[in-house]
PDB file of N, CA and C in Angstrom:
ATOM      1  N   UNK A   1     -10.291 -13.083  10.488  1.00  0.00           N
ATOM      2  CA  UNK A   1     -10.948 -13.503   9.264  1.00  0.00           C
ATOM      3  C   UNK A   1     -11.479 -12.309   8.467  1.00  0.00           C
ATOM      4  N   UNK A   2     -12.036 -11.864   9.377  1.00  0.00           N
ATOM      5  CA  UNK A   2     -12.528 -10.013   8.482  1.00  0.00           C
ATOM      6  C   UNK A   2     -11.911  -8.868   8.143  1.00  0.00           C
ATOM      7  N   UNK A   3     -10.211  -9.139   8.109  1.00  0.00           N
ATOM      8  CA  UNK A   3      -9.021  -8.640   7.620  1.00  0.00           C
ATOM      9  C   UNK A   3      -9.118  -9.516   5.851  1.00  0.00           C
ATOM     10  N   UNK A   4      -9.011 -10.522   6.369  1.00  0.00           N
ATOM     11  CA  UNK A   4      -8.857 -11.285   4.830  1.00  0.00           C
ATOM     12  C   UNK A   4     -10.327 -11.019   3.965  1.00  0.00           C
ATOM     13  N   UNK A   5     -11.448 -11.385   4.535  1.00  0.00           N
ATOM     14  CA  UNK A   5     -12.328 -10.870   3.555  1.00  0.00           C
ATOM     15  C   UNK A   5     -12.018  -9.238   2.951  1.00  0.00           C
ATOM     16  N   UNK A   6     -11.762  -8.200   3.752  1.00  0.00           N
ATOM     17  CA  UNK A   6     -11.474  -6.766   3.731  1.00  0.00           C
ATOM     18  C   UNK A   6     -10.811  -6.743   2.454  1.00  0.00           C
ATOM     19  N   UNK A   7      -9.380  -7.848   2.487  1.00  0.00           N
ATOM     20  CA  UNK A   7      -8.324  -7.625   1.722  1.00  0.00           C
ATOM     21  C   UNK A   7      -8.669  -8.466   0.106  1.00  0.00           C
ATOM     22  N   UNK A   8      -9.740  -9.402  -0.045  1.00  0.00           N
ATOM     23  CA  UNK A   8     -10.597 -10.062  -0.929  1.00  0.00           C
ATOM     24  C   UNK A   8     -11.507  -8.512  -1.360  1.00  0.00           C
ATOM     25  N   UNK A   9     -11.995  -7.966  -0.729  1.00  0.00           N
ATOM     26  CA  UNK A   9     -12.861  -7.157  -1.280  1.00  0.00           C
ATOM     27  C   UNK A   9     -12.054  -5.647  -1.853  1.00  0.00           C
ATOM     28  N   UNK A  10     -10.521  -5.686  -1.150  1.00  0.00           N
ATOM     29  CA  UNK A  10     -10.084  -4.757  -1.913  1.00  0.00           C
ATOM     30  C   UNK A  10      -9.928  -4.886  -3.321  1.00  0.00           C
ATOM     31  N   UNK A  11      -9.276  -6.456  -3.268  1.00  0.00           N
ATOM     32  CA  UNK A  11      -8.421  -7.142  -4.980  1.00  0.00           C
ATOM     33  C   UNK A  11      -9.753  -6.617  -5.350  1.00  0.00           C
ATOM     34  N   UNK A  12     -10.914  -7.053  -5.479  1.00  0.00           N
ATOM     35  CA  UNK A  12     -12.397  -7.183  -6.122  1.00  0.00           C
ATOM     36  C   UNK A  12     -12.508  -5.631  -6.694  1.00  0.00           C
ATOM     37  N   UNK A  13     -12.301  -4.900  -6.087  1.00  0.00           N
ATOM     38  CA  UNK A  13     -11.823  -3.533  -6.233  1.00  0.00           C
ATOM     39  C   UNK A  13     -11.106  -3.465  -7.717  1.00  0.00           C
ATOM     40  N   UNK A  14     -10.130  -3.563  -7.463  1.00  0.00           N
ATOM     41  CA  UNK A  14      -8.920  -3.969  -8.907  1.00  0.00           C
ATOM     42  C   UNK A  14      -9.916  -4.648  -9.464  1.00  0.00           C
ATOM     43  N   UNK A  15     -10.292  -6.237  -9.485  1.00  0.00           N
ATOM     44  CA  UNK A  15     -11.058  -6.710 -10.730  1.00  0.00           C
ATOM     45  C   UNK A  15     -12.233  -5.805 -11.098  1.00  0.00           C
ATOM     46  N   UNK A  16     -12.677  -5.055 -10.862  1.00  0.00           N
ATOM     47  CA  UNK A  16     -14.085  -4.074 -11.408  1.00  0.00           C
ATOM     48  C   UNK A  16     -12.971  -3.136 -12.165  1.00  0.00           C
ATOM     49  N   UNK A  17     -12.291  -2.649 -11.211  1.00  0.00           N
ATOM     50  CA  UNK A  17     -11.213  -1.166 -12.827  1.00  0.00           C
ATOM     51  C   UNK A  17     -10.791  -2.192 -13.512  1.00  0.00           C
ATOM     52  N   UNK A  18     -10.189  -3.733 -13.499  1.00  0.00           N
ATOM     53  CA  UNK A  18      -9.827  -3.793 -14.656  1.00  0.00           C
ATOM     54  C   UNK A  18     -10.547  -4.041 -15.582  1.00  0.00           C
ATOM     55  N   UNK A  19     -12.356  -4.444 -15.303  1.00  0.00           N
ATOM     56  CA  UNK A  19     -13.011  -4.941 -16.620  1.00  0.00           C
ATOM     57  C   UNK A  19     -13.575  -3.697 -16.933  1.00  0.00           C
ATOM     58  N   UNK A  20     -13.298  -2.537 -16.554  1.00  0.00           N
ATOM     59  CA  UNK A  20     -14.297  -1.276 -16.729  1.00  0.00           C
ATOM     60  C   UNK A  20     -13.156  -1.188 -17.704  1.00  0.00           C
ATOM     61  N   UNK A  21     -11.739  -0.701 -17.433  1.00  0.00           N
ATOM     62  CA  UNK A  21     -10.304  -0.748 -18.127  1.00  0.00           C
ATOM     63  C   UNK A  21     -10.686  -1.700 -19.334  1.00  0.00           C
ATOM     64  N   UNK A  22     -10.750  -2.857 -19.509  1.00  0.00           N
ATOM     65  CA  UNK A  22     -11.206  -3.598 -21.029  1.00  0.00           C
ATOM     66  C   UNK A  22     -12.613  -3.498 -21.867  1.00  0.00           C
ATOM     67  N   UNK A  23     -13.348  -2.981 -21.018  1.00  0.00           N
ATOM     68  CA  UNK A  23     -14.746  -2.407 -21.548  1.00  0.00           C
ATOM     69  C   UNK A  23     -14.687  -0.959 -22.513  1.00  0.00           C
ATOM     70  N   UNK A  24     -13.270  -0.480 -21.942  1.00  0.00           N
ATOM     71  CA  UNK A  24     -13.447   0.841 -22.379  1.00  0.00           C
ATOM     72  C   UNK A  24     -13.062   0.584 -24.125  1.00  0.00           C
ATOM     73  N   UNK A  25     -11.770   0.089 -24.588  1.00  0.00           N
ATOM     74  CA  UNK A  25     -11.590  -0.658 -25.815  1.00  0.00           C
ATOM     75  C   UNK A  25     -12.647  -1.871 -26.520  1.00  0.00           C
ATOM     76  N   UNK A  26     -13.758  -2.360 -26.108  1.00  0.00           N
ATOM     77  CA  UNK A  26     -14.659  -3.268 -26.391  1.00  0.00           C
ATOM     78  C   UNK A  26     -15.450  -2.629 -26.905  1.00  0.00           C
ATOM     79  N   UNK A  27     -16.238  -3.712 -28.309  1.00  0.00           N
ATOM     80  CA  UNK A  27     -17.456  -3.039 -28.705  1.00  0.00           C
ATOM     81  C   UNK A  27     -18.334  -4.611 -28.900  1.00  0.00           C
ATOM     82  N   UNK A  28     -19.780  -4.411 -28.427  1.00  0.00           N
ATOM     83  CA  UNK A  28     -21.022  -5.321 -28.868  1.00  0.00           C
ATOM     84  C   UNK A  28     -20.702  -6.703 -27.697  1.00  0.00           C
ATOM     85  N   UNK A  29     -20.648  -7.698 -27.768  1.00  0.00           N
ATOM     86  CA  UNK A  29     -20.976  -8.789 -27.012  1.00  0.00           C
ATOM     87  C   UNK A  29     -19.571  -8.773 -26.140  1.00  0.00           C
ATOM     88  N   UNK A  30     -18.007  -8.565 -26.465  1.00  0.00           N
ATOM     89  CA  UNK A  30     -17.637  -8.330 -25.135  1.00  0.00           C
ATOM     90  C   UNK A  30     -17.279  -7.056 -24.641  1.00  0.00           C
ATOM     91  N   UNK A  31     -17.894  -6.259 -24.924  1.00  0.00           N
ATOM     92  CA  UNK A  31     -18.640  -5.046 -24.063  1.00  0.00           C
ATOM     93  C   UNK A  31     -19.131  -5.381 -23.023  1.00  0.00           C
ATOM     94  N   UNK A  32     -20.406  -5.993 -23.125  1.00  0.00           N
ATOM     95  CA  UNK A  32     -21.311  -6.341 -22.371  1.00  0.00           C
ATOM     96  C   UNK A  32     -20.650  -7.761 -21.361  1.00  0.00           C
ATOM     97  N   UNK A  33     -19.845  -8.565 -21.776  1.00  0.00           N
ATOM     98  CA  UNK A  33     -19.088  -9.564 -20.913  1.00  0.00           C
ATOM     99  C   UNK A  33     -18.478  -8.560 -20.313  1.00  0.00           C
ATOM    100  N   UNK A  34     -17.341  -7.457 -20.193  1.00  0.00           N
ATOM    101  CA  UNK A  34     -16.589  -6.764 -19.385  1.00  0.00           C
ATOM    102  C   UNK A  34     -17.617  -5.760 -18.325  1.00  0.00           C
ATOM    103  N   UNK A  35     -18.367  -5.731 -18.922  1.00  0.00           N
ATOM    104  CA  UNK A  35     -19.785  -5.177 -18.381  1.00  0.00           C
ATOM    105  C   UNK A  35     -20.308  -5.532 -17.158  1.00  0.00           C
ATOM    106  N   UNK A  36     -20.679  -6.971 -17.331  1.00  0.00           N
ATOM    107  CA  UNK A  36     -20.816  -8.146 -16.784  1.00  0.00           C
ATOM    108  C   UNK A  36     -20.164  -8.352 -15.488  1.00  0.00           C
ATOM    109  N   UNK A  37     -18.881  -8.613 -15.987  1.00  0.00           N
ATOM    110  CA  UNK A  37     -17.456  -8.839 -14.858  1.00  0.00           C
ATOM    111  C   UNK A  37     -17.123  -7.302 -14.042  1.00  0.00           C
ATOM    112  N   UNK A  38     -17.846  -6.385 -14.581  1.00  0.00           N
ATOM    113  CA  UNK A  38     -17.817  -4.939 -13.699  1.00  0.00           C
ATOM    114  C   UNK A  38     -18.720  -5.424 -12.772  1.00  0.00           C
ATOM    115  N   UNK A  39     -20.220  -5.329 -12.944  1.00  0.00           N
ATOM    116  CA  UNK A  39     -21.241  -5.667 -11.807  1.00  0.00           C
ATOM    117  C   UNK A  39     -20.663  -6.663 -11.011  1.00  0.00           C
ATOM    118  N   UNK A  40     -20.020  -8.053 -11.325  1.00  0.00           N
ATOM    119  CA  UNK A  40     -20.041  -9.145 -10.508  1.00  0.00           C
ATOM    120  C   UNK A  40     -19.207  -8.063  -9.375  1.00  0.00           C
ATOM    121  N   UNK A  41     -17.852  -8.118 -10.006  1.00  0.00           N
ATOM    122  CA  UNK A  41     -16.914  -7.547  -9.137  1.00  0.00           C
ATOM    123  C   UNK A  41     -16.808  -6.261  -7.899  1.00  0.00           C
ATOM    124  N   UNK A  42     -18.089  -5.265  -8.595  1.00  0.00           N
ATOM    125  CA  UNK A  42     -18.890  -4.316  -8.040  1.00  0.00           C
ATOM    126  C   UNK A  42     -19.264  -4.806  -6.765  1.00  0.00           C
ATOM    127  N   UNK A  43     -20.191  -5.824  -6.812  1.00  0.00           N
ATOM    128  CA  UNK A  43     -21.503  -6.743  -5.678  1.00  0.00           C
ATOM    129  C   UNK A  43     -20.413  -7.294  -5.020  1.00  0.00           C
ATOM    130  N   UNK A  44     -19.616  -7.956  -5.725  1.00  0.00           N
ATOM    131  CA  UNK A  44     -18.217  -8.575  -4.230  1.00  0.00           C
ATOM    132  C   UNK A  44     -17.712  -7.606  -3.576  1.00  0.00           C
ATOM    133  N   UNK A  45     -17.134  -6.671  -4.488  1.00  0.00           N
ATOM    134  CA  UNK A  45     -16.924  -5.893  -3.470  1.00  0.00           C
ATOM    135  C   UNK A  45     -17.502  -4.885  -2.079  1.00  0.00           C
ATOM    136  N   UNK A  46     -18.232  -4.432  -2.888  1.00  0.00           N
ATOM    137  CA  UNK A  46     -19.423  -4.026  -1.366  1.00  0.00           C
ATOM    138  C   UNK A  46     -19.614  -4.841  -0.734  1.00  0.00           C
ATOM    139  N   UNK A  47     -20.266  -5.621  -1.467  1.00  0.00           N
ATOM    140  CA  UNK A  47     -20.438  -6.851  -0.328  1.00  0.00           C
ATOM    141  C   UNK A  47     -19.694  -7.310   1.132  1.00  0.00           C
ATOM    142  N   UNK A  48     -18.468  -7.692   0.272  1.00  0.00           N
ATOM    143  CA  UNK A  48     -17.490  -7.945   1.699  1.00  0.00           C
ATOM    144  C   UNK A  48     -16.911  -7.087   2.381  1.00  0.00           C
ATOM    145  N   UNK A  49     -16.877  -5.915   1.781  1.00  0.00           N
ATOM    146  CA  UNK A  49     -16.735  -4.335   2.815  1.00  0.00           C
ATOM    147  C   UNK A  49     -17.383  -4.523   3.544  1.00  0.00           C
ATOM    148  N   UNK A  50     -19.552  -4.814   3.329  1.00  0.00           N
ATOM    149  CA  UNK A  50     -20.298  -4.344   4.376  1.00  0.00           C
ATOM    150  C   UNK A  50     -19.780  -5.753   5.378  1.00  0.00           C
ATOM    151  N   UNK A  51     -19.710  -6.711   5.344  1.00  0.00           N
ATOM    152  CA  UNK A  51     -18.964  -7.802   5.839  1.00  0.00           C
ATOM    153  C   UNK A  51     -18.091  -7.652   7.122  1.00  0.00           C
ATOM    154  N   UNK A  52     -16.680  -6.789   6.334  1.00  0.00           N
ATOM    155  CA  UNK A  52     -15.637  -7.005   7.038  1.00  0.00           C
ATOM    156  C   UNK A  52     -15.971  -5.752   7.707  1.00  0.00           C
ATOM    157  N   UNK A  53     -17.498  -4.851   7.681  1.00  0.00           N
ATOM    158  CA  UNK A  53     -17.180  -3.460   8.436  1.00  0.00           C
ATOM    159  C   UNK A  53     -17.828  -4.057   9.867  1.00  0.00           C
ATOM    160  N   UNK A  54     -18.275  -5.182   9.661  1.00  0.00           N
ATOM    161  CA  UNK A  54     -19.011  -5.784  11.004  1.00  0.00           C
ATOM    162  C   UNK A  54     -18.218  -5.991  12.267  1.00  0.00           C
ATOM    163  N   UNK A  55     -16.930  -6.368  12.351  1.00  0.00           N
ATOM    164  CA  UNK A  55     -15.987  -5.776  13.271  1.00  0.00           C
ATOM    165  C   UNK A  55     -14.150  -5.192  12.994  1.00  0.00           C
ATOM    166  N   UNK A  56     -14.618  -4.568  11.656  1.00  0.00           N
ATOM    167  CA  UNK A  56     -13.718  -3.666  11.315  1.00  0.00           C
ATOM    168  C   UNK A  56     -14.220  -2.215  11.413  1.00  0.00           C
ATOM    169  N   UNK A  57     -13.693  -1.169  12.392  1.00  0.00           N
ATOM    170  CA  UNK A  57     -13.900   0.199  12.603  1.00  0.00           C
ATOM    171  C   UNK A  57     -13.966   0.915  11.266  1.00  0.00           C
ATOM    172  N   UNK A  58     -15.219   1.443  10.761  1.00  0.00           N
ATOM    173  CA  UNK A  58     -15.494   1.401   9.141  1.00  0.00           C
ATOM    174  C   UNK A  58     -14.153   2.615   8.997  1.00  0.00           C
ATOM    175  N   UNK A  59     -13.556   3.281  10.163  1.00  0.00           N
ATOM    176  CA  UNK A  59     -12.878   4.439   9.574  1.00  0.00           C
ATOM    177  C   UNK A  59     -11.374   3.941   9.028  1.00  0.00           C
ATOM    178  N   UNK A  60     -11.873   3.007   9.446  1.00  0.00           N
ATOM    179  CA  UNK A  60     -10.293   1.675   9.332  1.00  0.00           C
ATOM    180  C   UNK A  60     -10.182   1.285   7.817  1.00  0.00           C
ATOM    181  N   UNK A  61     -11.575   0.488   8.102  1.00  0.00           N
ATOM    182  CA  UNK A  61     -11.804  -0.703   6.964  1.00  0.00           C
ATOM    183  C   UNK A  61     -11.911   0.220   5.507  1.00  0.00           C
ATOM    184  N   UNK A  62     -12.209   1.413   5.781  1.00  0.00           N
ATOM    185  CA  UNK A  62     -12.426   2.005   4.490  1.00  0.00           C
ATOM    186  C   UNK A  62     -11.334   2.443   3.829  1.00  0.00           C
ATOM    187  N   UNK A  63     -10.165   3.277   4.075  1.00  0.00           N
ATOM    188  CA  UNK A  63      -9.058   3.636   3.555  1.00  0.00           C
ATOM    189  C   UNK A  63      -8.034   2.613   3.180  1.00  0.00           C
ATOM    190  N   UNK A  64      -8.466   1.251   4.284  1.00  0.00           N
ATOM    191  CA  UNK A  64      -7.416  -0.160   3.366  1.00  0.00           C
ATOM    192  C   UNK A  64      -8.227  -0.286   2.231  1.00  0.00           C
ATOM    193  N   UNK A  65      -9.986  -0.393   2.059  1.00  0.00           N
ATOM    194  CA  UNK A  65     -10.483  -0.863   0.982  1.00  0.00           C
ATOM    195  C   UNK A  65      -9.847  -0.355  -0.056  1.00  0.00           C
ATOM    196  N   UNK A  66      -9.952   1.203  -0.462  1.00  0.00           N
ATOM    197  CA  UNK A  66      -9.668   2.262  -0.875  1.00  0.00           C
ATOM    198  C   UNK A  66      -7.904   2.457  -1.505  1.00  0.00           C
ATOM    199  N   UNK A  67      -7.129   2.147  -0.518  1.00  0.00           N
ATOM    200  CA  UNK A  67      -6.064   1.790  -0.729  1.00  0.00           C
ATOM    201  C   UNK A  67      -5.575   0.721  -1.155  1.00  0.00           C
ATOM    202  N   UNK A  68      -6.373  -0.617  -1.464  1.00  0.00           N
ATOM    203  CA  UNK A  68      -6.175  -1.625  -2.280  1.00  0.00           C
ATOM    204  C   UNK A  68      -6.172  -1.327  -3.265  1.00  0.00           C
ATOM    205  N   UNK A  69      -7.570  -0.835  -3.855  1.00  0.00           N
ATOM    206  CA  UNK A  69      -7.949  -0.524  -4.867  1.00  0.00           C
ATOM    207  C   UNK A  69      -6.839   0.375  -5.417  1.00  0.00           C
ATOM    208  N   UNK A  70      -6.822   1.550  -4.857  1.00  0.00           N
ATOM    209  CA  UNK A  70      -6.021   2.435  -5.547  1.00  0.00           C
ATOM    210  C   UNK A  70      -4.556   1.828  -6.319  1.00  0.00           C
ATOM    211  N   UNK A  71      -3.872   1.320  -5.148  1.00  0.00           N
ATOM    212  CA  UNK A  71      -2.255   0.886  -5.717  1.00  0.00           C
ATOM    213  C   UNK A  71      -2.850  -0.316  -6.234  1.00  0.00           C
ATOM    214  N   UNK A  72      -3.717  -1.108  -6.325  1.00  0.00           N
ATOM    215  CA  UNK A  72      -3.562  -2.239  -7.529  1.00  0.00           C
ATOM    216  C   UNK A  72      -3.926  -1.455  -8.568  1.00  0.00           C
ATOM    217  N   UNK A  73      -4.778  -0.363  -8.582  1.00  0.00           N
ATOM    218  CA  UNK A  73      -5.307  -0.343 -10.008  1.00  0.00           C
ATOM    219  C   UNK A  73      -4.091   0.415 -10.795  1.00  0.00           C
ATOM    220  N   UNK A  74      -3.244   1.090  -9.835  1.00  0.00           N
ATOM    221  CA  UNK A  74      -2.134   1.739 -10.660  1.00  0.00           C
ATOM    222  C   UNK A  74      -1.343   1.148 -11.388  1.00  0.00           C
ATOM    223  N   UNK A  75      -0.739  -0.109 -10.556  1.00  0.00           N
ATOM    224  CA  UNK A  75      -0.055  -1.719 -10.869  1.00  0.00           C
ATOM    225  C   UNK A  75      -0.899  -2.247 -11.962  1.00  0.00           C
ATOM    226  N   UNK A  76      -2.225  -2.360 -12.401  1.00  0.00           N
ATOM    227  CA  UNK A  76      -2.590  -2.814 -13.146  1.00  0.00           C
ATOM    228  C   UNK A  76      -2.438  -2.311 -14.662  1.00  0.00           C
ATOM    229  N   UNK A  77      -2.740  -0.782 -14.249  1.00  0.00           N
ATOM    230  CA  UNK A  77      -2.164   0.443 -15.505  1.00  0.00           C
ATOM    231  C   UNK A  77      -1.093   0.065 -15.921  1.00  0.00           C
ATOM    232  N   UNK A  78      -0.090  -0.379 -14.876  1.00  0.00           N
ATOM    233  CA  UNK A  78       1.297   0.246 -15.979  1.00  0.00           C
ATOM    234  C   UNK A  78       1.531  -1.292 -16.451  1.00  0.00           C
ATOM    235  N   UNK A  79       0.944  -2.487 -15.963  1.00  0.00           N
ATOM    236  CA  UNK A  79       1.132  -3.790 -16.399  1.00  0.00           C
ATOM    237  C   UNK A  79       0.534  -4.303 -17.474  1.00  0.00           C
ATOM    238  N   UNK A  80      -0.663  -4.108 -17.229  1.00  0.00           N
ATOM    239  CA  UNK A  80      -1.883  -4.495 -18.427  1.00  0.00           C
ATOM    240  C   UNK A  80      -1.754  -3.194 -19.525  1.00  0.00           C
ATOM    241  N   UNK A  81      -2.288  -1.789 -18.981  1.00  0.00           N
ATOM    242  CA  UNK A  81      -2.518  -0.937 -20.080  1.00  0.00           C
ATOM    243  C   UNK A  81      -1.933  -0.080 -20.303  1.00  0.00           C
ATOM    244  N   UNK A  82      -0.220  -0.673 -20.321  1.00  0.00           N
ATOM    245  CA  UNK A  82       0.739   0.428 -20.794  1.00  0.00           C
ATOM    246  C   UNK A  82       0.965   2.160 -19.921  1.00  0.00           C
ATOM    247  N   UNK A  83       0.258   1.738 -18.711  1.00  0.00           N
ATOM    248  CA  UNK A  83       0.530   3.358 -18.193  1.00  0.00           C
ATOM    249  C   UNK A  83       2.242   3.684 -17.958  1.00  0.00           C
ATOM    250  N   UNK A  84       2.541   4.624 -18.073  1.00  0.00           N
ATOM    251  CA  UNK A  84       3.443   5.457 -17.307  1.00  0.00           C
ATOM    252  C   UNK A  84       3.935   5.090 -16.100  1.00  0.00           C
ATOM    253  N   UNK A  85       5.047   4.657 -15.881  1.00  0.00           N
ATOM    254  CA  UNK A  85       5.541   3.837 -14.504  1.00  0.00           C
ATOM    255  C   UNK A  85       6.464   5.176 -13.758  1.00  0.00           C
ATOM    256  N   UNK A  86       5.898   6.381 -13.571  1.00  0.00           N
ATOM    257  CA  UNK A  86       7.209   7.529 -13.312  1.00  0.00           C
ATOM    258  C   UNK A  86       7.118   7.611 -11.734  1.00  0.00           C
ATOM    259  N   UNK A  87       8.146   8.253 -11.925  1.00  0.00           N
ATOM    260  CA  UNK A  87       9.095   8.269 -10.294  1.00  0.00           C
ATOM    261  C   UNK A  87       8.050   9.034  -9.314  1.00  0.00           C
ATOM    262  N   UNK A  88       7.100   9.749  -9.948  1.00  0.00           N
ATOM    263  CA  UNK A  88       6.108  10.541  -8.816  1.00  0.00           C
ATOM    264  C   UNK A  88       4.951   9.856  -8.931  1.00  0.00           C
ATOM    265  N   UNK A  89       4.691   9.275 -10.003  1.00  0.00           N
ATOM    266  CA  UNK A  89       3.561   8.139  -9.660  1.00  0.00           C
ATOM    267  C   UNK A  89       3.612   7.025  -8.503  1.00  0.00           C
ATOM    268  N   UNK A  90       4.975   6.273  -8.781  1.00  0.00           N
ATOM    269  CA  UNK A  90       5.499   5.403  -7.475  1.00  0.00           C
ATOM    270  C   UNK A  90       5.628   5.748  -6.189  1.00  0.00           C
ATOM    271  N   UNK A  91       5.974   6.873  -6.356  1.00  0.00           N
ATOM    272  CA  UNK A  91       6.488   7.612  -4.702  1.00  0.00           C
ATOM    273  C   UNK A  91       4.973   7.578  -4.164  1.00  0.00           C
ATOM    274  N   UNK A  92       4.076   8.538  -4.954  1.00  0.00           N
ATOM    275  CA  UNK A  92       2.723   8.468  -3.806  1.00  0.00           C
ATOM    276  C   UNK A  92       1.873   7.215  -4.041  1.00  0.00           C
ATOM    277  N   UNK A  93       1.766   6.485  -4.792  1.00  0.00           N
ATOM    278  CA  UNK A  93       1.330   5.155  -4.506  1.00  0.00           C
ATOM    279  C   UNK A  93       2.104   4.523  -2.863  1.00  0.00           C
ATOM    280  N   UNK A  94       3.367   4.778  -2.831  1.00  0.00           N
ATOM    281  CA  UNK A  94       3.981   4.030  -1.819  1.00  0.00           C
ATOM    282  C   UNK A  94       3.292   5.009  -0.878  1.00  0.00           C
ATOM    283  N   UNK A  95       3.729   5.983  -0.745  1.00  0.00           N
ATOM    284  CA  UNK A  95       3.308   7.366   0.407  1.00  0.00           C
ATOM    285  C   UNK A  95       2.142   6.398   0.595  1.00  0.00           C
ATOM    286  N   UNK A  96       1.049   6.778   0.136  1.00  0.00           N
ATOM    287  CA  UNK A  96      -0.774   6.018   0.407  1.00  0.00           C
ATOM    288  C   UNK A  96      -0.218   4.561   1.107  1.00  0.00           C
ATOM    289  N   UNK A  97      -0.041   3.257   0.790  1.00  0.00           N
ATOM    290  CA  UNK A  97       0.309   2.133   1.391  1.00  0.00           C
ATOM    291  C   UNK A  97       1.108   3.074   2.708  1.00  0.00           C
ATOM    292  N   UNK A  98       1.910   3.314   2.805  1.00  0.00           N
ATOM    293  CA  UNK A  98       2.657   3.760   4.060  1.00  0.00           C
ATOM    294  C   UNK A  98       1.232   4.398   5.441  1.00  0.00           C
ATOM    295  N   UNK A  99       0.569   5.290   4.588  1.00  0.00           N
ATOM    296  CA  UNK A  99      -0.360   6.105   5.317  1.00  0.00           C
ATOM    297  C   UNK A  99      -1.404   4.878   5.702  1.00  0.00           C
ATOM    298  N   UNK A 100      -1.461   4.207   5.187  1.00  0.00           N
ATOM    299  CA  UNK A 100      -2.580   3.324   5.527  1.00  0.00           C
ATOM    300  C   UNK A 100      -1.950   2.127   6.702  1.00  0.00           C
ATOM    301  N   UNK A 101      -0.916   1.686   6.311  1.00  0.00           N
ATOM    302  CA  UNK A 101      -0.401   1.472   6.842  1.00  0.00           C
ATOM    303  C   UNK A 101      -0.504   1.940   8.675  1.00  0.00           C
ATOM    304  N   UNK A 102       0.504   3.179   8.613  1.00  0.00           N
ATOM    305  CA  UNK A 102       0.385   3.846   9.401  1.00  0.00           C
ATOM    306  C   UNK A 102      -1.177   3.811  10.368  1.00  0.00           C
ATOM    307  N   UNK A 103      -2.250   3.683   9.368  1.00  0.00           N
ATOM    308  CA  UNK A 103      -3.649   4.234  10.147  1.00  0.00           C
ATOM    309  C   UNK A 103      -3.870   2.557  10.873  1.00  0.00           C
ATOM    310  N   UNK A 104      -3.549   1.788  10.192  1.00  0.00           N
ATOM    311  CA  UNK A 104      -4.165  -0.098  10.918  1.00  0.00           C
ATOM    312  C   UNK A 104      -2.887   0.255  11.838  1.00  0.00           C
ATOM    313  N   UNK A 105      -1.802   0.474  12.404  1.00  0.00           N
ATOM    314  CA  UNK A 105      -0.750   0.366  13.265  1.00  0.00           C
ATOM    315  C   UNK A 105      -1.601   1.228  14.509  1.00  0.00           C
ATOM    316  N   UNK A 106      -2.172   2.482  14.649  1.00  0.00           N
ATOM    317  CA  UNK A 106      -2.705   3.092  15.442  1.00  0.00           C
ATOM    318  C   UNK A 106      -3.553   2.900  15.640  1.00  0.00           C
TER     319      UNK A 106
END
């Protein structure tokens, strides 16, 4: 169960860059809504980190958190805000999933 919260608190991860990501183009009242949806997403996420670190080995639980975050928020760049989809961006996004990978297998 504290794999799936882990993996809830990574996405939560992604939802905070992406409202920080729509905050950054916002001005006056939804500013402050993307604002908003930063903190919520912020508090979930810690939250269920400190959660899933309760019998997840934090040296574990931290680099999947970390690594959620990271490759969604890249996925989110090139989907939502037009980033750059290039061949060395992909490769180490995958490399990281692989390494992490690698670290929950051992």
């Amino acid at each position: 169960m504290n794999w799936i919260i882990l993996i809830v608190a990574g996405l939560c991860e992604v939802g905070f860059t992406f409202c920080l990501g729509r905050a950054k183009d916002a001005a006056g009242a939804a500013w402050w809504g993307w604002m908003g949806g930063f903190l919520v997403f912020t508090l979930l996420s810690m939250g269920l980190l400190a959660k899933a670190v309760q019998t997840i080995p934090v040296g574990t639980a931290y680099p999947v958190w970390t690594g959620i975050g990271a490759a969604g928020t890249v996925v989110l760049g090139i989907v939502c805000f037009g980033e750059p989809a290039t061949f060395w961006r992909l490769f180490f996004i995958v490399l990281l999933v692989g390494a992490i990978v690698g670290l929950k297998a051992v």
